[in-house]
C-alpha atoms as a PDB file:
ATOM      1  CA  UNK A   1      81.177  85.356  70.539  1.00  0.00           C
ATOM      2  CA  UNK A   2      83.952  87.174  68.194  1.00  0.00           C
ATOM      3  CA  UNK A   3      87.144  84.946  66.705  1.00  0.00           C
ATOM      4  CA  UNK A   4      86.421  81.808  69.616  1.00  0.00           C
ATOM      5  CA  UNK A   5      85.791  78.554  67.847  1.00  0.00           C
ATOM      6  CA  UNK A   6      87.301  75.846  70.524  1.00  0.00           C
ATOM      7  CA  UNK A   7      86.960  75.063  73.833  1.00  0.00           C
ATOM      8  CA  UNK A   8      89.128  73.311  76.049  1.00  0.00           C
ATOM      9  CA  UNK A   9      89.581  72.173  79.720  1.00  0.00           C
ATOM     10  CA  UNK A  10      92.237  71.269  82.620  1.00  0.00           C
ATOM     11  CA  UNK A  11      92.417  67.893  83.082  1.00  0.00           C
ATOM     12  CA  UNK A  12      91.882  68.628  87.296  1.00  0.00           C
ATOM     13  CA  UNK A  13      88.239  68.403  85.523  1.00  0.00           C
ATOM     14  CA  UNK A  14      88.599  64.605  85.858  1.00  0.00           C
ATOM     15  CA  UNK A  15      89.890  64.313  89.605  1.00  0.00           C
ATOM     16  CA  UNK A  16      86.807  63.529  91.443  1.00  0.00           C
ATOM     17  CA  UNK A  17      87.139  60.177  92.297  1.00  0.00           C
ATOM     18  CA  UNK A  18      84.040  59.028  91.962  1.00  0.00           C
ATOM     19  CA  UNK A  19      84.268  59.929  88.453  1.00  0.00           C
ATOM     20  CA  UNK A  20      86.502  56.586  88.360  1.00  0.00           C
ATOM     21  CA  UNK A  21      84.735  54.289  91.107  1.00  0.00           C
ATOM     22  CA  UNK A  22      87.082  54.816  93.831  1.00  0.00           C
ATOM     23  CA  UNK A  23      87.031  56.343  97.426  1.00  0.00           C
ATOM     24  CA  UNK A  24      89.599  58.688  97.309  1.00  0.00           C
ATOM     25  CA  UNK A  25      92.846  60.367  95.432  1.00  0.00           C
ATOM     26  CA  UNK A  26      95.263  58.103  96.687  1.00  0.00           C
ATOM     27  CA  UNK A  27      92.564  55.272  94.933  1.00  0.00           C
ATOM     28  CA  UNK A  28      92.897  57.656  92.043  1.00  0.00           C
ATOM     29  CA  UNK A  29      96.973  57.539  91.811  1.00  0.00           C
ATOM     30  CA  UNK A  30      97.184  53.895  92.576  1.00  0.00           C
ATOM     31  CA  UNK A  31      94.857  53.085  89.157  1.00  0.00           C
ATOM     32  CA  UNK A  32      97.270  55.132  87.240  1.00  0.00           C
ATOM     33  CA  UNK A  33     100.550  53.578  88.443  1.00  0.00           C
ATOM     34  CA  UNK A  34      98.626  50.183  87.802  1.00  0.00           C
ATOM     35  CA  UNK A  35      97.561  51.547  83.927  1.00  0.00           C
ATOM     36  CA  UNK A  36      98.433  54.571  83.239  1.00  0.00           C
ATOM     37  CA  UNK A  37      96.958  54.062  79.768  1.00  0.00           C
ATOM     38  CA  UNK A  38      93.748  53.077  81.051  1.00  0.00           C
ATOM     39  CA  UNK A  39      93.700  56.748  82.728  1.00  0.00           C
ATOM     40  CA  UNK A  40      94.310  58.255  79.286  1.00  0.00           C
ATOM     41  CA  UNK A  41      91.603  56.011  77.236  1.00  0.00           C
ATOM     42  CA  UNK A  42      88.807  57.353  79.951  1.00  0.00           C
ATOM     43  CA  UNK A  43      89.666  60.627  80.018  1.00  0.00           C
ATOM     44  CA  UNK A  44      90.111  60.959  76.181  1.00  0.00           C
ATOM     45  CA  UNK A  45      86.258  59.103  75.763  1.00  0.00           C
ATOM     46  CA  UNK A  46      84.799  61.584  78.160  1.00  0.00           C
ATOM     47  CA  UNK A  47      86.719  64.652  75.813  1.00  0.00           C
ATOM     48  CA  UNK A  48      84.929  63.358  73.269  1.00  0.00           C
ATOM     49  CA  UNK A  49      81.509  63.232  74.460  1.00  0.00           C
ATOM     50  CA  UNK A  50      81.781  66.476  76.051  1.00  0.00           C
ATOM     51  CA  UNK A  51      83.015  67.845  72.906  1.00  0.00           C
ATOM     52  CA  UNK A  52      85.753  69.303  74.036  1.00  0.00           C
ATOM     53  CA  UNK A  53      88.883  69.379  71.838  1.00  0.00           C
ATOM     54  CA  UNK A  54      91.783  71.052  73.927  1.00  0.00           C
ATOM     55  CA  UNK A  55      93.429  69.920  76.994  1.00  0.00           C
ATOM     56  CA  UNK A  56      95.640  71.569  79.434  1.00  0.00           C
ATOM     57  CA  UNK A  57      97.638  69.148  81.331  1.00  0.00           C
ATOM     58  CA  UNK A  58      98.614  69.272  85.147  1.00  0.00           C
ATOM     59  CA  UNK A  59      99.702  67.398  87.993  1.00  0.00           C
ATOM     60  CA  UNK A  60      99.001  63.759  88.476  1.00  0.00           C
ATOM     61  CA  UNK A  61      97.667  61.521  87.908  1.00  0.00           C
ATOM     62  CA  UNK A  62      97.312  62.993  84.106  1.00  0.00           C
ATOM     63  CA  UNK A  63     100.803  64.811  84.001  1.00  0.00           C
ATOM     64  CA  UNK A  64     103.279  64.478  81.343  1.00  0.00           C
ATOM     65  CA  UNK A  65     105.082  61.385  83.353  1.00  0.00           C
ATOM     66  CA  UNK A  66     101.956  59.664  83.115  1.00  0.00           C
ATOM     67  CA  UNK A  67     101.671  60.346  79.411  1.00  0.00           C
ATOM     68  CA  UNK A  68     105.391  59.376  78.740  1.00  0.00           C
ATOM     69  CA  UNK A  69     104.849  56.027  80.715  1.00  0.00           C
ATOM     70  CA  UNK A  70     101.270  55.469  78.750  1.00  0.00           C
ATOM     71  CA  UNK A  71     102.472  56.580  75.039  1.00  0.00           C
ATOM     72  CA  UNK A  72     106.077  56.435  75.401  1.00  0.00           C
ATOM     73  CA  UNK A  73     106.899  60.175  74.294  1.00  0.00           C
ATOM     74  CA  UNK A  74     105.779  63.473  73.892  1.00  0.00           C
ATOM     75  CA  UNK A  75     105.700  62.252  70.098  1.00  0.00           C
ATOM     76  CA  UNK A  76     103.508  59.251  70.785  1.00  0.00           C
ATOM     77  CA  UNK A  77     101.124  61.510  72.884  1.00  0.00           C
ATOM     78  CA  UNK A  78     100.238  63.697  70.538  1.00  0.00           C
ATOM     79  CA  UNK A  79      99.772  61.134  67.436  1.00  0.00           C
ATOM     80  CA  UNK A  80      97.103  59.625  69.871  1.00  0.00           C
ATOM     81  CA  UNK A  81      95.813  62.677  70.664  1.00  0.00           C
ATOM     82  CA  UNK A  82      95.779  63.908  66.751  1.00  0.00           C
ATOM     83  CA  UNK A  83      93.856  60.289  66.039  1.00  0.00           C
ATOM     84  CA  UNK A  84      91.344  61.422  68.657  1.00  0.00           C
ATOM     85  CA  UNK A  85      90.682  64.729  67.206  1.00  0.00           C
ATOM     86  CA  UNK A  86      92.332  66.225  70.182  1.00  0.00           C
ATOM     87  CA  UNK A  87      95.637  68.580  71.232  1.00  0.00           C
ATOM     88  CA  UNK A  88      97.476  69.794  73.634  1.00  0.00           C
ATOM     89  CA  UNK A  89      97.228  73.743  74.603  1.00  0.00           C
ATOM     90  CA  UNK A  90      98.915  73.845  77.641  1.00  0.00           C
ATOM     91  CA  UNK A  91     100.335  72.787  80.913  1.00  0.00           C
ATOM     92  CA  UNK A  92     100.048  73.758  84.834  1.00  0.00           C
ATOM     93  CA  UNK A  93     103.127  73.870  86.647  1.00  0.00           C
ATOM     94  CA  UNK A  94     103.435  74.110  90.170  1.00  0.00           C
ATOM     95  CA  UNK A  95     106.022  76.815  91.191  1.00  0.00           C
ATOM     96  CA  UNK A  96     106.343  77.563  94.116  1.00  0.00           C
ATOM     97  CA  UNK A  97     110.227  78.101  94.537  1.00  0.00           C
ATOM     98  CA  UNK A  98     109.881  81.231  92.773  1.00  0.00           C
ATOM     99  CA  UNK A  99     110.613  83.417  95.642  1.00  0.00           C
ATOM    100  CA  UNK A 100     113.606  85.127  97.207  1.00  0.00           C
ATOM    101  CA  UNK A 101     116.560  82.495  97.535  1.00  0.00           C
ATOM    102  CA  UNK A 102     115.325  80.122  94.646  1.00  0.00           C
ATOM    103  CA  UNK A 103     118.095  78.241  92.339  1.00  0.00           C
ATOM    104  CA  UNK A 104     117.318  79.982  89.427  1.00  0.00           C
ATOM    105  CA  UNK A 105     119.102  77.148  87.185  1.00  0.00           C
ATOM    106  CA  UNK A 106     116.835  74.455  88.670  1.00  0.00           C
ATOM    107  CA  UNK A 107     113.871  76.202  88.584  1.00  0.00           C
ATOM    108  CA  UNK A 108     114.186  77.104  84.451  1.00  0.00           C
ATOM    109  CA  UNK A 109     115.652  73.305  83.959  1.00  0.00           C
ATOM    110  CA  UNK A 110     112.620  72.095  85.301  1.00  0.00           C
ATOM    111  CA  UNK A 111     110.125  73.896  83.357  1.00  0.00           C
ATOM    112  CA  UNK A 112     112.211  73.678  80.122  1.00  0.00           C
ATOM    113  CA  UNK A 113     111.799  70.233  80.441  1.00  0.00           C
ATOM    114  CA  UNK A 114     108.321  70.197  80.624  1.00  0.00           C
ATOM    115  CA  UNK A 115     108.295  73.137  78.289  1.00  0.00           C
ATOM    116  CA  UNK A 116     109.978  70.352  75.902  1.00  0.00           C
ATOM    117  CA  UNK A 117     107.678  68.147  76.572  1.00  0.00           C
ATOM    118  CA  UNK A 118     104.672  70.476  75.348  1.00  0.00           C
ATOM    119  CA  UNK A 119     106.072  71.979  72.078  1.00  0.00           C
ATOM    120  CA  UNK A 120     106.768  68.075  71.530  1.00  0.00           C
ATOM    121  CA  UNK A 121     103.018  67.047  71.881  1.00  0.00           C
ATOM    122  CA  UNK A 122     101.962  69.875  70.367  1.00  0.00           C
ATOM    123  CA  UNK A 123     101.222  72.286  72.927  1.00  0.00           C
ATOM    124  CA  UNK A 124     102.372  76.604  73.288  1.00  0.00           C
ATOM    125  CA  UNK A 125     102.209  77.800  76.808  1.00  0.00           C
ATOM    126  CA  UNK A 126     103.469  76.719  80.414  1.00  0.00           C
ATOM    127  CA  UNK A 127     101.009  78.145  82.953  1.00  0.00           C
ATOM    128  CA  UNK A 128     102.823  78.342  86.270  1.00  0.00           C
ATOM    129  CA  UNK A 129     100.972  78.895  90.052  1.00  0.00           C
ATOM    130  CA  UNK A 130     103.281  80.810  91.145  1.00  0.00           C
ATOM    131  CA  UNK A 131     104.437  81.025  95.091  1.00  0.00           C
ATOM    132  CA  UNK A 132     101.752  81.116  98.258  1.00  0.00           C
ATOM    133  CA  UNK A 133     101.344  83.648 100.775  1.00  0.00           C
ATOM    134  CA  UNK A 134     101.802  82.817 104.065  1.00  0.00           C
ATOM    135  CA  UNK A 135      98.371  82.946 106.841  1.00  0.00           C
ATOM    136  CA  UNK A 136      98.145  86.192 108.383  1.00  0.00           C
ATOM    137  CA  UNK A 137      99.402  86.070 112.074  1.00  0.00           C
ATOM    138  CA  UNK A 138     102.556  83.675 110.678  1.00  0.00           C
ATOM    139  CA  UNK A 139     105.959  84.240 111.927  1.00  0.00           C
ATOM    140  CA  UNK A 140     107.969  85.514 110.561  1.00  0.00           C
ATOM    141  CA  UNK A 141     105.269  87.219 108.418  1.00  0.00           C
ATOM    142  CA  UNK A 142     105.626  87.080 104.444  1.00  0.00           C
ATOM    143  CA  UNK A 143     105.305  90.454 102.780  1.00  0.00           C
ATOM    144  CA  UNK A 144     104.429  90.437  99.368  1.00  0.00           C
ATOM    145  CA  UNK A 145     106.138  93.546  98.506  1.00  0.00           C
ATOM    146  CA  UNK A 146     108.663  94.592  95.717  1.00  0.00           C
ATOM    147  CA  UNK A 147     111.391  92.677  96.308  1.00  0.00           C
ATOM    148  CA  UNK A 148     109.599  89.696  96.867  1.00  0.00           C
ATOM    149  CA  UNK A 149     108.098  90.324  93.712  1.00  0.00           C
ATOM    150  CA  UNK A 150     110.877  91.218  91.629  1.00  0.00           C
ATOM    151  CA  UNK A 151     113.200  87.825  93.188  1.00  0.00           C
ATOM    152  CA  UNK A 152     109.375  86.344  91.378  1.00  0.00           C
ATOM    153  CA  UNK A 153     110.496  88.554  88.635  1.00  0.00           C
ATOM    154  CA  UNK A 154     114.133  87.283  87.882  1.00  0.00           C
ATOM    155  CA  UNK A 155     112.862  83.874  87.837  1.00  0.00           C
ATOM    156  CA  UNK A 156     110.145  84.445  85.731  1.00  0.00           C
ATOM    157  CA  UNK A 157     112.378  85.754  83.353  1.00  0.00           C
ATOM    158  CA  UNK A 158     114.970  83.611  83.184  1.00  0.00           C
ATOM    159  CA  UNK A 159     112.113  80.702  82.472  1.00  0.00           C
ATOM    160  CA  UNK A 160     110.478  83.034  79.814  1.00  0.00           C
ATOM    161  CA  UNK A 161     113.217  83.044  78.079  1.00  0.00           C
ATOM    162  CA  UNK A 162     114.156  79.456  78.270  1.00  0.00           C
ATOM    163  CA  UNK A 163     110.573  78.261  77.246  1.00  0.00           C
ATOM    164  CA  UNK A 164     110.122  80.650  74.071  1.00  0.00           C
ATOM    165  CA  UNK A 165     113.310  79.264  72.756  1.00  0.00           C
ATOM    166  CA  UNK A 166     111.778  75.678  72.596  1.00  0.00           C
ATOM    167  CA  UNK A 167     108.619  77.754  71.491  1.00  0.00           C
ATOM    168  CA  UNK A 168     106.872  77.975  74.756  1.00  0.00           C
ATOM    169  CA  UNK A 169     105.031  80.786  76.118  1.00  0.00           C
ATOM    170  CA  UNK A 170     105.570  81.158  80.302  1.00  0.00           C
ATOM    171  CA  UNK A 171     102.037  82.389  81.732  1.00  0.00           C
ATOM    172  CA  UNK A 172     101.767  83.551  85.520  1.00  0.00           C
ATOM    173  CA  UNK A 173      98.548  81.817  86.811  1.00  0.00           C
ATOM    174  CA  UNK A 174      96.635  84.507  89.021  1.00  0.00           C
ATOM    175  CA  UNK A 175      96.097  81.774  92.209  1.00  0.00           C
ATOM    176  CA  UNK A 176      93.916  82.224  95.370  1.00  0.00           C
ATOM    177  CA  UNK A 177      95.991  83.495  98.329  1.00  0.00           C
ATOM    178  CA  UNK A 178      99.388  83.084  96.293  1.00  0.00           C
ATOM    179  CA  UNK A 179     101.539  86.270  95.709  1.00  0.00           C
ATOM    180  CA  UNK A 180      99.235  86.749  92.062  1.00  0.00           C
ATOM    181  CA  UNK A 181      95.563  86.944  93.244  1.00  0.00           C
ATOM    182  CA  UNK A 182      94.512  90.930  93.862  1.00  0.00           C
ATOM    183  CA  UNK A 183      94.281  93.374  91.063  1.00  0.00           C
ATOM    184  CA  UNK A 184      97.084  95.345  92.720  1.00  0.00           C
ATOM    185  CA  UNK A 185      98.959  91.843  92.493  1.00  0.00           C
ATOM    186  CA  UNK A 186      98.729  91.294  89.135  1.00  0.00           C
ATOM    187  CA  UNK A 187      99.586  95.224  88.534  1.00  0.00           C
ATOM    188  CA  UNK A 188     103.010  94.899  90.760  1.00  0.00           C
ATOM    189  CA  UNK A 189     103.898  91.603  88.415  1.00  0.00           C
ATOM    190  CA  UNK A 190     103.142  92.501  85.262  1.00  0.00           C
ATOM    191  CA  UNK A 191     104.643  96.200  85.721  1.00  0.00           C
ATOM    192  CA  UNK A 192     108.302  94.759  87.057  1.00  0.00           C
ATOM    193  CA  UNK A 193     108.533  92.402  84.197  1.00  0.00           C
ATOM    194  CA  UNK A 194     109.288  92.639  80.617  1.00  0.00           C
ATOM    195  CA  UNK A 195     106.139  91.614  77.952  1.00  0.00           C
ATOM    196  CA  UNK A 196     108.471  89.939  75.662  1.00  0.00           C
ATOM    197  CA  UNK A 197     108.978  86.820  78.227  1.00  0.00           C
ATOM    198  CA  UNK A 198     106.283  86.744  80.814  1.00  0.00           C
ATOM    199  CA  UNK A 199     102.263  86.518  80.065  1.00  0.00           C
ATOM    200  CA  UNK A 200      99.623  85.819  82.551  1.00  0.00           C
ATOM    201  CA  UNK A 201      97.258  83.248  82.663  1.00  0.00           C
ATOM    202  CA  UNK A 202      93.849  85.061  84.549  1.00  0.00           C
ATOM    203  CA  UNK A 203      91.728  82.803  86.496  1.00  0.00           C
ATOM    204  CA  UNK A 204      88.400  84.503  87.168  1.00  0.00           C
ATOM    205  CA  UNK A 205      87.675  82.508  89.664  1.00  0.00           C
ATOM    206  CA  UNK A 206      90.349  82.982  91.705  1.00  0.00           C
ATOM    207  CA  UNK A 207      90.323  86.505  91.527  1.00  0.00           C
ATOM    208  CA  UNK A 208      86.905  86.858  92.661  1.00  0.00           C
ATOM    209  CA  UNK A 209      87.905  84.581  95.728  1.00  0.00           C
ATOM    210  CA  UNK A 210      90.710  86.689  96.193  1.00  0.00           C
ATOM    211  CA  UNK A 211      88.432  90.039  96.386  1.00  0.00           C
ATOM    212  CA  UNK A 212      89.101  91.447  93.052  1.00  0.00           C
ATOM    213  CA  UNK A 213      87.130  91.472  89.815  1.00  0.00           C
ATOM    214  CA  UNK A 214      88.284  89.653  86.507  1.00  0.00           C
ATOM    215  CA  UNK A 215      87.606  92.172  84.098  1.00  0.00           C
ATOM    216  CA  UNK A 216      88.805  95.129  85.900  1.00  0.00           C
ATOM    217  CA  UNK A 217      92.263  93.060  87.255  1.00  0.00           C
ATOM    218  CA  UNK A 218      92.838  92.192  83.875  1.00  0.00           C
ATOM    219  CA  UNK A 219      91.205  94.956  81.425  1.00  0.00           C
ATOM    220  CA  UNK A 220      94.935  96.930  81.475  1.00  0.00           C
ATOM    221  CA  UNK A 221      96.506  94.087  80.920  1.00  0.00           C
ATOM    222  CA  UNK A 222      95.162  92.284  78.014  1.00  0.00           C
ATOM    223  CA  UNK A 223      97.999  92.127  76.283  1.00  0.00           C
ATOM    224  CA  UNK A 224      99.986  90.075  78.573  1.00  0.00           C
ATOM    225  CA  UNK A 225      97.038  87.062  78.644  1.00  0.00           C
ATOM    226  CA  UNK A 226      97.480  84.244  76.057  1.00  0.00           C
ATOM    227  CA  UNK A 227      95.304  81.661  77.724  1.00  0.00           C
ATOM    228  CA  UNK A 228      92.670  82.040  80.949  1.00  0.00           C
ATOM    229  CA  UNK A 229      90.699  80.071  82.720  1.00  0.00           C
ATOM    230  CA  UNK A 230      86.762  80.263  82.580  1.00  0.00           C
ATOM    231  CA  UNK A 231      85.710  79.428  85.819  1.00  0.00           C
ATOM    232  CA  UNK A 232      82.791  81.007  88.252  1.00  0.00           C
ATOM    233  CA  UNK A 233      82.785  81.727  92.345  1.00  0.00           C
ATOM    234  CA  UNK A 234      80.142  82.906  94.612  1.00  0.00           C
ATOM    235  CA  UNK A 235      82.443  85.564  95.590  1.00  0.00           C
ATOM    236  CA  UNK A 236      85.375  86.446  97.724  1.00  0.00           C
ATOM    237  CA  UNK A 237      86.483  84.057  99.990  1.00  0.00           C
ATOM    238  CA  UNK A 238      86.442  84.775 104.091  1.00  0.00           C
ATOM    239  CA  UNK A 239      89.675  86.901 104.711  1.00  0.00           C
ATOM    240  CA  UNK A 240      92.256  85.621 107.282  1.00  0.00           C
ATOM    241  CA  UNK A 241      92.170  81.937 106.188  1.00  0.00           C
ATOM    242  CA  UNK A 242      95.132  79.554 107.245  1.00  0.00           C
ATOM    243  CA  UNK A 243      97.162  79.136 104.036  1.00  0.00           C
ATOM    244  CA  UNK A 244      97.996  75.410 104.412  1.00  0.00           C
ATOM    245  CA  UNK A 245      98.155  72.122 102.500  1.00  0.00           C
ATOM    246  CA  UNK A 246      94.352  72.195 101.991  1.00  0.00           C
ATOM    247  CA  UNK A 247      93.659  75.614 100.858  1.00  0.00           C
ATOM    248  CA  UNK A 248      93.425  74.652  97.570  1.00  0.00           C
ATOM    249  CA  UNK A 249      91.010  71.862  98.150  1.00  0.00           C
ATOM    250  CA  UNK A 250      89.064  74.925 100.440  1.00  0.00           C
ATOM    251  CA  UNK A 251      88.827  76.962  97.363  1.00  0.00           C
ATOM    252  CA  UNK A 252      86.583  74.642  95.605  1.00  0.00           C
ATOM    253  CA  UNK A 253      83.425  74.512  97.839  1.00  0.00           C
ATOM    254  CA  UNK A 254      83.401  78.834  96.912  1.00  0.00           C
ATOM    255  CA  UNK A 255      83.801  77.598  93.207  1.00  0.00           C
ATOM    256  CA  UNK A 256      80.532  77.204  91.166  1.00  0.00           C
ATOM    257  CA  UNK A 257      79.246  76.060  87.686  1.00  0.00           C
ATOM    258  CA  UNK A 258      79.649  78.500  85.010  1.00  0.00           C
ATOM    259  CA  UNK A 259      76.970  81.205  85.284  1.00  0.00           C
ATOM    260  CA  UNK A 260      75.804  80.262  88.732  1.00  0.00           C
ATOM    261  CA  UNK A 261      78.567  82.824  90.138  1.00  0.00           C
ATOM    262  CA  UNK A 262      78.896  86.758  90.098  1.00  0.00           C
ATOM    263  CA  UNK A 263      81.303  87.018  87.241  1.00  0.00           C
ATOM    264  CA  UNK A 264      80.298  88.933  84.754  1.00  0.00           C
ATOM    265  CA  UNK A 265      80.700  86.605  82.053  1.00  0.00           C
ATOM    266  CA  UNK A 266      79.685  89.040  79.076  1.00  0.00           C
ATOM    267  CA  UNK A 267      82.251  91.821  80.343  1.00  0.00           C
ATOM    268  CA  UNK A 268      84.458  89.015  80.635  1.00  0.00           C
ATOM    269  CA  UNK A 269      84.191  86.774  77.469  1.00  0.00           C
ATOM    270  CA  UNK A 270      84.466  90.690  75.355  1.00  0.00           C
ATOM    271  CA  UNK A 271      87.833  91.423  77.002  1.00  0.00           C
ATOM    272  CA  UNK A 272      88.989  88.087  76.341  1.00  0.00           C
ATOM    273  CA  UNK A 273      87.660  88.219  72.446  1.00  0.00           C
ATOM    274  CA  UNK A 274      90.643  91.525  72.493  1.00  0.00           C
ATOM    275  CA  UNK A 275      93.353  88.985  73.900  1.00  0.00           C
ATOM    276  CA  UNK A 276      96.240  86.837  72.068  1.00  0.00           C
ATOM    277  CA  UNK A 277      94.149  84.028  74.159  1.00  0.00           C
ATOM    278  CA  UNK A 278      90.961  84.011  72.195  1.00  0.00           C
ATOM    279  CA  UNK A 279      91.321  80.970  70.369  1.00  0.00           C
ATOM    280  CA  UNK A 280      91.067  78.577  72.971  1.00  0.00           C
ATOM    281  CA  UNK A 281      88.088  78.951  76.187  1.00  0.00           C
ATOM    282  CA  UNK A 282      89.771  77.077  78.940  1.00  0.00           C
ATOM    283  CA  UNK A 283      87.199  75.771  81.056  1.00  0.00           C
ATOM    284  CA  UNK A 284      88.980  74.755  84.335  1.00  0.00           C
ATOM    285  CA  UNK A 285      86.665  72.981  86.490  1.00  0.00           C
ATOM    286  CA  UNK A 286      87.689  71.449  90.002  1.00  0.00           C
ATOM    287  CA  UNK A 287      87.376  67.497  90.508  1.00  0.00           C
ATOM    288  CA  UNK A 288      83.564  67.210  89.359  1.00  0.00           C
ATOM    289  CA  UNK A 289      81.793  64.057  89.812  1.00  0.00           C
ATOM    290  CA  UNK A 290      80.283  64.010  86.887  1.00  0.00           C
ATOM    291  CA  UNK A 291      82.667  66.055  84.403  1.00  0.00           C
ATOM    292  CA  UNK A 292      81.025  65.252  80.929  1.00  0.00           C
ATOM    293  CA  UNK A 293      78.039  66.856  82.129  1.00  0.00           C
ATOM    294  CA  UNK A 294      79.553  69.589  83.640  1.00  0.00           C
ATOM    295  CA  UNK A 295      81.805  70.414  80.717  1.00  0.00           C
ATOM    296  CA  UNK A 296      78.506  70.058  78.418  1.00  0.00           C
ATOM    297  CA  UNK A 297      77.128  72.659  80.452  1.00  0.00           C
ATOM    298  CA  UNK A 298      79.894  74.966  80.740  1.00  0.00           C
ATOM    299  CA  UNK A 299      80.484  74.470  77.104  1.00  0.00           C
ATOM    300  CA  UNK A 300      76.898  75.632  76.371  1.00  0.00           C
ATOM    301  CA  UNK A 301      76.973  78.844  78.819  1.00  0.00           C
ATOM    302  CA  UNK A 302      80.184  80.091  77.411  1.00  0.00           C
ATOM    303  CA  UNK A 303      78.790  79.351  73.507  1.00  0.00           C
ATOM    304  CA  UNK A 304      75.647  81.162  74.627  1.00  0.00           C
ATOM    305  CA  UNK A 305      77.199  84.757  75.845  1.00  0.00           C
ATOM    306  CA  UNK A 306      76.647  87.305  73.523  1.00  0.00           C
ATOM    307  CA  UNK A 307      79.352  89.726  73.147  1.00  0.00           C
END
């Protein structure tokens, strides 16, 4: 390992619910409207005896509302954070508006405001999923094509530029059957927008569901990637899958520990060394019963690759 000296995690990592004694999500919200800071305290112990010092924040029940309500400010997060030993790197926002027809204005006033909100508690990049595909045989069909991708594009853009001037990066996530998964994807994207404003954010697992592999998707674009997450499949996922409300929960029973997958982590972790992301390991690891030992162990693989 060249230039890596922290690792850090999404906070989905914590969104099993028996992690927290309960039966199911909705158990999971309902203890964080009842103490939000109690949600915090537990998550922020667990951090700590994973050893894990950076945090990417994402939807709820750990989102920045949920912060705000528990610390009072973006301010107040991050001096509990810095008392912890802890920080903010980043946070996942859900995007999928960007498409042909979106309101460009409310699209980039949402993410500036949680761009805000970041720079504030001490974080640098916005890592957006970016908009689904539709399932195969739907009607109308969706075509993810070039102007599909560059009405993506202009919206990409326009938040780019609205983030970096509260000194916010924008990263495009690469997502599992959403309009960035496929090598030829993430070419089409990154080609018909300008390096200045828009980075990507790989996922390597979600490329190898999606049929592609990490390090060749991402080898010819590794200047674009300023953060990634470290995360392992069995391989690609069955093709003609209804795109729905659940696919994302369907992703995770293809998702594996770190090293018990086909990516090939040493390919991978030297590309990554060559990227403006190589500060920070983002391990990103889906709703785990028991995350402290998971994160110990993903921790250790990723320490362990020689490169």
């Amino acid at each position: 390992m060249t230039g890596t000296s922290e690792y850090g995690v999404d906070l989905i990592t914590f969104y099993h619910p028996s992690f927290w004694g309960v039966g199911t999500h909705d158990d999971l919200l309902a203890l964080r409207r009842k103490d939000p800071s109690a949600i915090w305290t537990r998550i922020f112990d667990a951090l700590a005896e994973a050893g894990i010092t950076a945090i990417e924040l994402t939807f709820p029940p750990a989102d920045m509302a949920c912060a705000i309500e528990a610390f009072g400010s973006a301010r107040g997060f991050r001096r509990e954070l810095d008392l912890r030993g802890l920080h903010v790197k980043s946070g996942f926002h859900v995007a999928f508006g960007w498409a042909p027809g979106a309101d460009v204005s409310a699209e980039v006033d949402a993410a500036i405001e949680y761009a805000e909100f970041l720079a504030a508690a001490g974080g640098d990049t916005l890592v957006v999923g970016p908009p689904l595909r539709r399932t195969r045989d739907a009607r109308p069909p969706l075509f993810i094509d070039l102007p599909f991708a560059s009405a993506v594009a202009d919206v990409a853009h326009a938040v780019g530029d609205a983030t970096l001037r509260a000194g916010v990066r924008t990263a495009v996530h690469t997502e599992a059957h959403s309009m960035l998964c496929t090598r030829r994807d993430v070419d089409l994207l990154m080609t018909i927008t300008d390096p200045e404003y828009v980075f990507l954010c790989p996922d390597t697992a979600h490329i190898t569901l999606s049929g592609s592999d990490p390090v060749e998707t991402v080898s010819a674009h590794r200047e674009r990637v300023v953060i990634a997450h470290w995360k392992d499949a069995v391989g690609p996922m069955p093709s003609g899958m209804s795109i729905d409300g659940s696919i994302h929960v369907a992703h995770r029973q293809y998702m594996c520990a770190l090293g018990s997958g086909v990516v090939d982590w040493p390919a991978w972790a030297a590309l990554y060394d060559r990227t403006a992301g190589r500060d920070v390991r983002l391990l990103e690891l889906d709703a785990v019963p028991d995350p402290v030992a998971e994160m110990r162990n993903a921790k250790a693989f990723a320490t362990d690759i020689g490169v």
